[in-house]
PDB file of N, CA and C in Angstrom:
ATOM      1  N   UNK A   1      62.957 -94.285 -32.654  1.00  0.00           N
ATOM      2  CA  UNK A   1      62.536 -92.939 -32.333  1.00  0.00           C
ATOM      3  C   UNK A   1      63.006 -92.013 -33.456  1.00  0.00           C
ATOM      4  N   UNK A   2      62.227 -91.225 -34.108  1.00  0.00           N
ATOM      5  CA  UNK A   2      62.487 -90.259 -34.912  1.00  0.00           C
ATOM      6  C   UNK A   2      63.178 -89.501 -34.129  1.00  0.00           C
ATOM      7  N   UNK A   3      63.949 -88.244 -35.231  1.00  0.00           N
ATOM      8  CA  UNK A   3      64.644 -87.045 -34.937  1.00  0.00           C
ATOM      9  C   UNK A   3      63.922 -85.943 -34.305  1.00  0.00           C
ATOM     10  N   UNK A   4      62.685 -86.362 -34.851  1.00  0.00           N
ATOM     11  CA  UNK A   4      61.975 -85.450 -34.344  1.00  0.00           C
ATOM     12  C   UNK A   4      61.581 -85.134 -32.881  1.00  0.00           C
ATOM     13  N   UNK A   5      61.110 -86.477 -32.862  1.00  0.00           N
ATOM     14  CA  UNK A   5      61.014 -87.290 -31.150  1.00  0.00           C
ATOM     15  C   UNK A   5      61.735 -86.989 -30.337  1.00  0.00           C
ATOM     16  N   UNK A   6      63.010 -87.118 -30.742  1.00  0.00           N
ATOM     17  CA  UNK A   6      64.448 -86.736 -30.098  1.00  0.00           C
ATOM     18  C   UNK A   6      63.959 -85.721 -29.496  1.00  0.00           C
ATOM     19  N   UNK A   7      63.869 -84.607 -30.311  1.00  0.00           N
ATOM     20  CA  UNK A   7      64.054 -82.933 -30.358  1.00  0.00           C
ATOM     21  C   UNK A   7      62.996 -82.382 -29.523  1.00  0.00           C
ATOM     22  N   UNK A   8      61.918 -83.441 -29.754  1.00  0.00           N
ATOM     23  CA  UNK A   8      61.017 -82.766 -28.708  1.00  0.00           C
ATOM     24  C   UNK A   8      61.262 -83.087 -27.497  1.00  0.00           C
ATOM     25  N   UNK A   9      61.788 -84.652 -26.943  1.00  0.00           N
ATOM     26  CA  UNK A   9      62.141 -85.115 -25.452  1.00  0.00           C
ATOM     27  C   UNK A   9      63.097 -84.649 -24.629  1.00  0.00           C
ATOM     28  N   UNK A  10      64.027 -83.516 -25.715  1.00  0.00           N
ATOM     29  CA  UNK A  10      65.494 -83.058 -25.374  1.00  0.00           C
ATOM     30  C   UNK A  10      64.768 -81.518 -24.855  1.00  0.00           C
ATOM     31  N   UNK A  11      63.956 -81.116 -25.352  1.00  0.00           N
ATOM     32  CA  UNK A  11      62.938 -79.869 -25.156  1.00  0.00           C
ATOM     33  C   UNK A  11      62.120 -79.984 -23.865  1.00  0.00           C
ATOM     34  N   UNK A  12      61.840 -80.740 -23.976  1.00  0.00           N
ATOM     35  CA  UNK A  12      60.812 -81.397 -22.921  1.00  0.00           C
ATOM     36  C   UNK A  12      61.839 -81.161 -21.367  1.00  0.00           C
ATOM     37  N   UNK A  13      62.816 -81.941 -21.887  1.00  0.00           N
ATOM     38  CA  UNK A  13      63.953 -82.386 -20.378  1.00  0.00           C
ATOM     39  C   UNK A  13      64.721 -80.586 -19.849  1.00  0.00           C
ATOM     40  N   UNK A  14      64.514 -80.121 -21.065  1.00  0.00           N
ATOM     41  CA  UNK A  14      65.331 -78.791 -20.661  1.00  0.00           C
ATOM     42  C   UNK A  14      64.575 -77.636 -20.013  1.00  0.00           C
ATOM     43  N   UNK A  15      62.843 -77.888 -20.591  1.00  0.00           N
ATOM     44  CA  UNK A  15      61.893 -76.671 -19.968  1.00  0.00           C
ATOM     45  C   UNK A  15      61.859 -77.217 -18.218  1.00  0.00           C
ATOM     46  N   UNK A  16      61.665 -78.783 -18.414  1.00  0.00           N
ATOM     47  CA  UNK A  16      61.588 -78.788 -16.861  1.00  0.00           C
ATOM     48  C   UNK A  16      62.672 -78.296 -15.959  1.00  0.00           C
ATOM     49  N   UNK A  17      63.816 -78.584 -15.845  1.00  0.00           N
ATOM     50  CA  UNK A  17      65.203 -77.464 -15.861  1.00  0.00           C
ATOM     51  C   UNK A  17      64.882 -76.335 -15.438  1.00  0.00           C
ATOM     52  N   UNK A  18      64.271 -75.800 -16.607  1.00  0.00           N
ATOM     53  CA  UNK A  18      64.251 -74.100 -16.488  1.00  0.00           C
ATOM     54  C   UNK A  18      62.908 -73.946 -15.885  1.00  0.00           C
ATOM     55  N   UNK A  19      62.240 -74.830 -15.305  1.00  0.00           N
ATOM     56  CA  UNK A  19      60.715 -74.611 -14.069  1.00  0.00           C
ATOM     57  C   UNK A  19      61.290 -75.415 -12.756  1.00  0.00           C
ATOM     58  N   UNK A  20      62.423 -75.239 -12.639  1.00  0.00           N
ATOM     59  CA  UNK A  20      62.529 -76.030 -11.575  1.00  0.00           C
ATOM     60  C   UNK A  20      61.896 -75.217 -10.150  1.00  0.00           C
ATOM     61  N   UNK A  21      61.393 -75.759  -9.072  1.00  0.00           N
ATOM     62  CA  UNK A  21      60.611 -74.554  -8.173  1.00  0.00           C
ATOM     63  C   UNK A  21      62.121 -74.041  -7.201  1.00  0.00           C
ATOM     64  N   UNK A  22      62.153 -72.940  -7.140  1.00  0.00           N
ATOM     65  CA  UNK A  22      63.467 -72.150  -6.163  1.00  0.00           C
ATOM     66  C   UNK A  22      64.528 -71.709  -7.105  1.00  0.00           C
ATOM     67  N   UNK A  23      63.936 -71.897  -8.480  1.00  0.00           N
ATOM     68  CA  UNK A  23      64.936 -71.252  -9.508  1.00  0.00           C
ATOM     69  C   UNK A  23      64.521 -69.589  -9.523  1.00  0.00           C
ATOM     70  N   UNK A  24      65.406 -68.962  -8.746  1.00  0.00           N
ATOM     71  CA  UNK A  24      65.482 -67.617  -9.107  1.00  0.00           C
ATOM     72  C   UNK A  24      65.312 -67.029 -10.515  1.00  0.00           C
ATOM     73  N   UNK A  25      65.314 -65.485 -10.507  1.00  0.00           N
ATOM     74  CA  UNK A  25      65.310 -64.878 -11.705  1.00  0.00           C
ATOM     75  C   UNK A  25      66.812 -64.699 -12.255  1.00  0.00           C
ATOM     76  N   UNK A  26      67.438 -64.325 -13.300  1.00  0.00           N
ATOM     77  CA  UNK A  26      68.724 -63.893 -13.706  1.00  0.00           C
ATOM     78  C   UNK A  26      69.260 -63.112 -12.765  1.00  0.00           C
ATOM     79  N   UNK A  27      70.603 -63.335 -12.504  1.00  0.00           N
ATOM     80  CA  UNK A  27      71.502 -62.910 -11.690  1.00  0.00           C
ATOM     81  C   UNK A  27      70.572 -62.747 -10.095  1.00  0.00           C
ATOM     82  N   UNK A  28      69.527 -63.023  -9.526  1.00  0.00           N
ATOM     83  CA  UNK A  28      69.255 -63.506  -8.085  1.00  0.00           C
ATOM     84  C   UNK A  28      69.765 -64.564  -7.365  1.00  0.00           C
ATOM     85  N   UNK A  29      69.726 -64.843  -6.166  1.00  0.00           N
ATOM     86  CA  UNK A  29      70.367 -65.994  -5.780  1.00  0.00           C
ATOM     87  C   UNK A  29      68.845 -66.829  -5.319  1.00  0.00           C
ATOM     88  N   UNK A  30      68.892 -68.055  -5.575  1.00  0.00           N
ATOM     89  CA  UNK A  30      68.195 -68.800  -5.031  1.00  0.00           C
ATOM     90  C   UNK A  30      68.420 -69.918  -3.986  1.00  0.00           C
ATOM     91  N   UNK A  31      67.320 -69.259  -2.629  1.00  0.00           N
ATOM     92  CA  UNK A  31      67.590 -69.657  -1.511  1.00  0.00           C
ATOM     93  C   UNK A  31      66.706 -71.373  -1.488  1.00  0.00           C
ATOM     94  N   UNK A  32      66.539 -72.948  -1.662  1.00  0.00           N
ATOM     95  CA  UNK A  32      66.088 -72.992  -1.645  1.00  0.00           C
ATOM     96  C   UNK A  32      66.370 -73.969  -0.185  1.00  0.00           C
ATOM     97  N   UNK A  33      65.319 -74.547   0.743  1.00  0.00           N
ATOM     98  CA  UNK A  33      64.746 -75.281   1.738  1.00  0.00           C
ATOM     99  C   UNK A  33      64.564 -76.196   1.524  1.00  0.00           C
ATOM    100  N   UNK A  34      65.316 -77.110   1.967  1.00  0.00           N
ATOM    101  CA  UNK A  34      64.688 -78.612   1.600  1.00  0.00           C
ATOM    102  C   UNK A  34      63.336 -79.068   2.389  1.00  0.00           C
ATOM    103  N   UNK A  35      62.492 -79.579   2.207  1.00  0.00           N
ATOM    104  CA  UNK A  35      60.902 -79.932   3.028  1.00  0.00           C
ATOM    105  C   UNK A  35      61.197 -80.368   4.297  1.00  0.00           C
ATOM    106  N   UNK A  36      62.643 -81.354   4.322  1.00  0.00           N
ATOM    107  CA  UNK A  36      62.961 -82.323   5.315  1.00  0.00           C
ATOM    108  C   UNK A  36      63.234 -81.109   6.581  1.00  0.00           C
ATOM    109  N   UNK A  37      64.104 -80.530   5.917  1.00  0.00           N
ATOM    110  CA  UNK A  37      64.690 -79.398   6.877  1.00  0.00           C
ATOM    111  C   UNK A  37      63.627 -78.693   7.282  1.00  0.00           C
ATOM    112  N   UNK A  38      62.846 -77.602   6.726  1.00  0.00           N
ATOM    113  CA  UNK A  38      61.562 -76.722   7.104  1.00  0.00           C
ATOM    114  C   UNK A  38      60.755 -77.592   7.991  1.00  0.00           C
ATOM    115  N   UNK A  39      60.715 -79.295   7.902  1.00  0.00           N
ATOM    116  CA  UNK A  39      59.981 -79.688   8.533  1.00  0.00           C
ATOM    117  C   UNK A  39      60.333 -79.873  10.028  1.00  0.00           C
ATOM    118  N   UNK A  40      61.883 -80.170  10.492  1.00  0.00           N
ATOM    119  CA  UNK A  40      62.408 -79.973  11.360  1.00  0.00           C
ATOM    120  C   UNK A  40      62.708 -78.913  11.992  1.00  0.00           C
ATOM    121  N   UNK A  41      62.561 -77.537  11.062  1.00  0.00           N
ATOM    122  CA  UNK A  41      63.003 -76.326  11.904  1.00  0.00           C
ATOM    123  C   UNK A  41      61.351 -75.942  12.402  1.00  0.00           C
ATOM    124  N   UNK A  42      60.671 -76.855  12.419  1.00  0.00           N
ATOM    125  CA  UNK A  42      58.803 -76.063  12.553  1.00  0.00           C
ATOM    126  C   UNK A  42      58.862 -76.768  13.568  1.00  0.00           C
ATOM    127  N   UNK A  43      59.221 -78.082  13.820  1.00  0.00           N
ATOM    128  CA  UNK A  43      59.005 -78.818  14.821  1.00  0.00           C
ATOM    129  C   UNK A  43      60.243 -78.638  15.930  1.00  0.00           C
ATOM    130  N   UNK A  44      61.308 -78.249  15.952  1.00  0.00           N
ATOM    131  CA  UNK A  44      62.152 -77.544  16.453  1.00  0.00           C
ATOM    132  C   UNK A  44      61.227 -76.260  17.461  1.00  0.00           C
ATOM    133  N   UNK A  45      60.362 -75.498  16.617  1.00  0.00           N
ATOM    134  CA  UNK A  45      60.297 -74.575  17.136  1.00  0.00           C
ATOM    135  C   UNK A  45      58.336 -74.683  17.825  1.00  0.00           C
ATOM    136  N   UNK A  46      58.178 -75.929  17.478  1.00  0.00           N
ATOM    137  CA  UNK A  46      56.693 -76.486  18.267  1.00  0.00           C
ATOM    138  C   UNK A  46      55.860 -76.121  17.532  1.00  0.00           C
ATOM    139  N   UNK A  47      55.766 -75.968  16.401  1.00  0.00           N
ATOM    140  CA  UNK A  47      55.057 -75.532  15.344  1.00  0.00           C
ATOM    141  C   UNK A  47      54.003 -76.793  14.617  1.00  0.00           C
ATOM    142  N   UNK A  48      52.757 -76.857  14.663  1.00  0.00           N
ATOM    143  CA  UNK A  48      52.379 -77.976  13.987  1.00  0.00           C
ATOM    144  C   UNK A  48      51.607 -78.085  12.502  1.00  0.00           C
ATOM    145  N   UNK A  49      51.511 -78.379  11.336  1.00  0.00           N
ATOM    146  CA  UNK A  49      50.719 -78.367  10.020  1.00  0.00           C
ATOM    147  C   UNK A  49      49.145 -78.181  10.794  1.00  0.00           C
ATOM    148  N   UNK A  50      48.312 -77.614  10.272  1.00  0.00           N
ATOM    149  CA  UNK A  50      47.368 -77.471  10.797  1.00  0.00           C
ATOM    150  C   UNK A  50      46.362 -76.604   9.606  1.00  0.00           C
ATOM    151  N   UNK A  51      45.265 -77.686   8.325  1.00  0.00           N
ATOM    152  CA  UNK A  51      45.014 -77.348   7.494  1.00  0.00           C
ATOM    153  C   UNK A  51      43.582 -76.981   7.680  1.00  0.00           C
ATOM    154  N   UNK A  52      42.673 -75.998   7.518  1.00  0.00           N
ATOM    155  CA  UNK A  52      41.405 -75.779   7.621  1.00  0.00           C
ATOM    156  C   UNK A  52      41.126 -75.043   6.193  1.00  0.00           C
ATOM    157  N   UNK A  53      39.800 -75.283   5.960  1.00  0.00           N
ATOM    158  CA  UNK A  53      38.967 -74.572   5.554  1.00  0.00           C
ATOM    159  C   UNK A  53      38.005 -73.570   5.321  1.00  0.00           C
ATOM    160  N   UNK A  54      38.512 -72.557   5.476  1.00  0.00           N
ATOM    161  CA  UNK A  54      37.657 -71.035   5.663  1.00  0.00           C
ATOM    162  C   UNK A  54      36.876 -70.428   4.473  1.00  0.00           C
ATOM    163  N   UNK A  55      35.840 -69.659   5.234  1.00  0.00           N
ATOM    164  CA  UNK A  55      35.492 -68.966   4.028  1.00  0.00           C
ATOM    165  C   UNK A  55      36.490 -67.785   3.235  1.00  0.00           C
ATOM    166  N   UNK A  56      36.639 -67.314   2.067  1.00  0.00           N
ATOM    167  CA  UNK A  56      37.246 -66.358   1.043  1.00  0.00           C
ATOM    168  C   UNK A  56      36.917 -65.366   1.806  1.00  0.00           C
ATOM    169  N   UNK A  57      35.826 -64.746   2.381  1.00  0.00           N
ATOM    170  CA  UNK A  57      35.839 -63.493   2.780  1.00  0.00           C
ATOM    171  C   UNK A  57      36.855 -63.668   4.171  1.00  0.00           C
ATOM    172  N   UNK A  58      37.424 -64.657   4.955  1.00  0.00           N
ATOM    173  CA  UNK A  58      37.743 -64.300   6.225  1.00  0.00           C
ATOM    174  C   UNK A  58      39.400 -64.219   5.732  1.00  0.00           C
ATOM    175  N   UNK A  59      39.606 -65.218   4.695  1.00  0.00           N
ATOM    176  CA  UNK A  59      41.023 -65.769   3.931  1.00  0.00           C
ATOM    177  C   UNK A  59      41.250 -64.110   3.463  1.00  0.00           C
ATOM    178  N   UNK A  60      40.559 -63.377   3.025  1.00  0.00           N
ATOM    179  CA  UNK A  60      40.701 -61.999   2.469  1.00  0.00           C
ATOM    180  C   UNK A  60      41.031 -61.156   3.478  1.00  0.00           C
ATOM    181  N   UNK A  61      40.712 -60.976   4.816  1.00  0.00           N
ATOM    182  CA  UNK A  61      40.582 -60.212   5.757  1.00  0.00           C
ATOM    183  C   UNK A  61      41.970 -60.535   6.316  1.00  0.00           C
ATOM    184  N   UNK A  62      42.104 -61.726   6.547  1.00  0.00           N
ATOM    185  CA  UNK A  62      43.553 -61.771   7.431  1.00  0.00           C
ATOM    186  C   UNK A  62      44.761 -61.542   6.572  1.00  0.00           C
ATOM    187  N   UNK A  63      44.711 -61.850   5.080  1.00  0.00           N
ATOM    188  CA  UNK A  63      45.530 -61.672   4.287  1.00  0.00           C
ATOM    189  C   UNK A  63      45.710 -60.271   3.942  1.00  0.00           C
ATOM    190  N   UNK A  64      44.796 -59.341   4.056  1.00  0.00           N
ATOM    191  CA  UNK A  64      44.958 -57.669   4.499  1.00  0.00           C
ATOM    192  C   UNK A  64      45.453 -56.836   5.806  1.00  0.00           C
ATOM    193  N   UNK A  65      44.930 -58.173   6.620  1.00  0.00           N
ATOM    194  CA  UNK A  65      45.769 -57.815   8.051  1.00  0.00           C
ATOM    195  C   UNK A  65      47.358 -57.946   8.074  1.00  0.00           C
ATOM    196  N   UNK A  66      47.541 -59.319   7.564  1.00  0.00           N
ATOM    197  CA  UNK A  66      48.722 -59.452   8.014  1.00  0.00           C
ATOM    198  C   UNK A  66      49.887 -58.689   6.933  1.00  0.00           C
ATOM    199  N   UNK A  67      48.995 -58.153   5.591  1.00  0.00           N
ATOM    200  CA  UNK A  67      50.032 -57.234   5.066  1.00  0.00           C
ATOM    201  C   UNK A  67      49.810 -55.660   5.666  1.00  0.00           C
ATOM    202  N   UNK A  68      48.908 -55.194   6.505  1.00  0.00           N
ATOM    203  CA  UNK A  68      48.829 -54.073   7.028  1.00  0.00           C
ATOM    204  C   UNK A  68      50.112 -54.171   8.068  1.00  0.00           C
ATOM    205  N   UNK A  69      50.269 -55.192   9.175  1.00  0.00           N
ATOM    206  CA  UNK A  69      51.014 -55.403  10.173  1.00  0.00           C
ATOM    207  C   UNK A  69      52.813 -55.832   9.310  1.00  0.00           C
ATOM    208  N   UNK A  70      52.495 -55.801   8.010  1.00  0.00           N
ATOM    209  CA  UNK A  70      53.966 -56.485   7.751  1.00  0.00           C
ATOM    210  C   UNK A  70      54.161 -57.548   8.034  1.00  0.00           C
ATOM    211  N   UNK A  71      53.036 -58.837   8.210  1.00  0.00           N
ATOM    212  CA  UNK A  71      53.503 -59.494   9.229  1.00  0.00           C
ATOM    213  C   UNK A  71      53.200 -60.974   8.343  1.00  0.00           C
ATOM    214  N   UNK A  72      53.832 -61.999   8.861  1.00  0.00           N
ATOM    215  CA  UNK A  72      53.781 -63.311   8.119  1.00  0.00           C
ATOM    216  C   UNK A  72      52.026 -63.903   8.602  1.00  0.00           C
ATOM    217  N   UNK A  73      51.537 -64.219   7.341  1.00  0.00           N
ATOM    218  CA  UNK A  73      49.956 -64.987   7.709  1.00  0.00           C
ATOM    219  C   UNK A  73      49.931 -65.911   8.633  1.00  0.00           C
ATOM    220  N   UNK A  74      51.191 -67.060   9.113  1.00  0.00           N
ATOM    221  CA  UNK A  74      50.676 -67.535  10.037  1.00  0.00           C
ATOM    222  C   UNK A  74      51.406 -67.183  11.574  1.00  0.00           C
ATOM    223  N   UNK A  75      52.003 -66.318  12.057  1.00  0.00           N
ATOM    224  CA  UNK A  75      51.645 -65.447  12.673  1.00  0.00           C
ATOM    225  C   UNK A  75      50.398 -65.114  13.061  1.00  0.00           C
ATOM    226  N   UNK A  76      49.858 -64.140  11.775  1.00  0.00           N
ATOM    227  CA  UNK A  76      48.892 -62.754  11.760  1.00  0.00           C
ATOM    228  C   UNK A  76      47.457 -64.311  12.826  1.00  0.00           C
ATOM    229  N   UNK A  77      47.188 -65.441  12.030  1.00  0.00           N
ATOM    230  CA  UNK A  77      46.247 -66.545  12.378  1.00  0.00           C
ATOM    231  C   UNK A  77      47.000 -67.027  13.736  1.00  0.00           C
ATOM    232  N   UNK A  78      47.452 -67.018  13.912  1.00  0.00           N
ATOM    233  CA  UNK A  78      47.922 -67.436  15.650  1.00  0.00           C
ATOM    234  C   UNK A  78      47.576 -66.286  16.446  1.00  0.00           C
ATOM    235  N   UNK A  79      47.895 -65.560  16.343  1.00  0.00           N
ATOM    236  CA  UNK A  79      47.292 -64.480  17.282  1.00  0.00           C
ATOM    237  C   UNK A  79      45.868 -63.928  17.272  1.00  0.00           C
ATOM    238  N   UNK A  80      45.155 -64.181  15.782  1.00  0.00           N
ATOM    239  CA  UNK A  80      44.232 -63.861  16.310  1.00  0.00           C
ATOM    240  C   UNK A  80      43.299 -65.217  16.736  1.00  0.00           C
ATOM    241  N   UNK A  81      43.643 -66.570  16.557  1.00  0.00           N
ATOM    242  CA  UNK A  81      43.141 -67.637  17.642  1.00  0.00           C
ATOM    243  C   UNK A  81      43.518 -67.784  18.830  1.00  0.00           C
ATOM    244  N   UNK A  82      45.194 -66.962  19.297  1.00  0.00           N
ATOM    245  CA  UNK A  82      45.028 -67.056  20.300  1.00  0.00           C
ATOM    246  C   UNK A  82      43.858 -66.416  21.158  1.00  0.00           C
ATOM    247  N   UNK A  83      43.824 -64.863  20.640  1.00  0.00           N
ATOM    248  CA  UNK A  83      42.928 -63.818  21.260  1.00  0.00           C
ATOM    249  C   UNK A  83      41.328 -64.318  21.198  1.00  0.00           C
ATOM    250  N   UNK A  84      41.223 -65.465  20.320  1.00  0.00           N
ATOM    251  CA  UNK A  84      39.291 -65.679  20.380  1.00  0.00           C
ATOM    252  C   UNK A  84      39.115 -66.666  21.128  1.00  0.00           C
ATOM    253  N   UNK A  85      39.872 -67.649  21.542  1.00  0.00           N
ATOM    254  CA  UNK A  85      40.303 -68.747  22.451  1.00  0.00           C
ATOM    255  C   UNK A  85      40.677 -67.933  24.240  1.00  0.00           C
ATOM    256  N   UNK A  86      41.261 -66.968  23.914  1.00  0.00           N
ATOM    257  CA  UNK A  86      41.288 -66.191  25.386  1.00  0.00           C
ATOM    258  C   UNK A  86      39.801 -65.464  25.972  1.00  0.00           C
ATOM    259  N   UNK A  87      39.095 -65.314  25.086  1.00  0.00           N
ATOM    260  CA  UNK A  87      37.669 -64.733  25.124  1.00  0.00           C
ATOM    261  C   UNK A  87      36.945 -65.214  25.609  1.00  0.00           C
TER     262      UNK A  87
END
């Protein structure tokens, strides 16, 4: 292996480092969640993965709702399936 090689694999190993995902900004703290855990505190709380496909215009609408309400998106989508399911 060249020096060069070196220099780039030593580059290589250090950007991934500095992209690691839950790496805060300078002086922030980073909170991060392990998957295992989030996956137990969802199911803890009866929560199930539940992936669909919508159209952009409806993905747009609730994502305006639920920042009008302050409110977390899946929340803001539970309530309003509960309410079209109560209908």
């Amino acid at each position: 292996m060249k020096k060069t090689d070196l220099a780039k694999s030593d580059a290589k190993k250090l950007m991934g480092k500095m992209n690691v995902p839950g790496a805060g900004a300078f002086g922030k703290e980073a909170v991060v969640v392990d998957r295992r855990e989030q996956r137990k505190r969802d199911q803890a709380l009866g929560l199930v993965p539940f992936a669909v496909k919508l159209n952009s215009e409806l993905v747009l609408q609730l994502q305006t709702l639920a920042k009008e309400r302050g409110a977390d998106l899946n929340d803001v989508v539970a309530e309003v399936l509960a309410k079209g399911l109560a209908a």
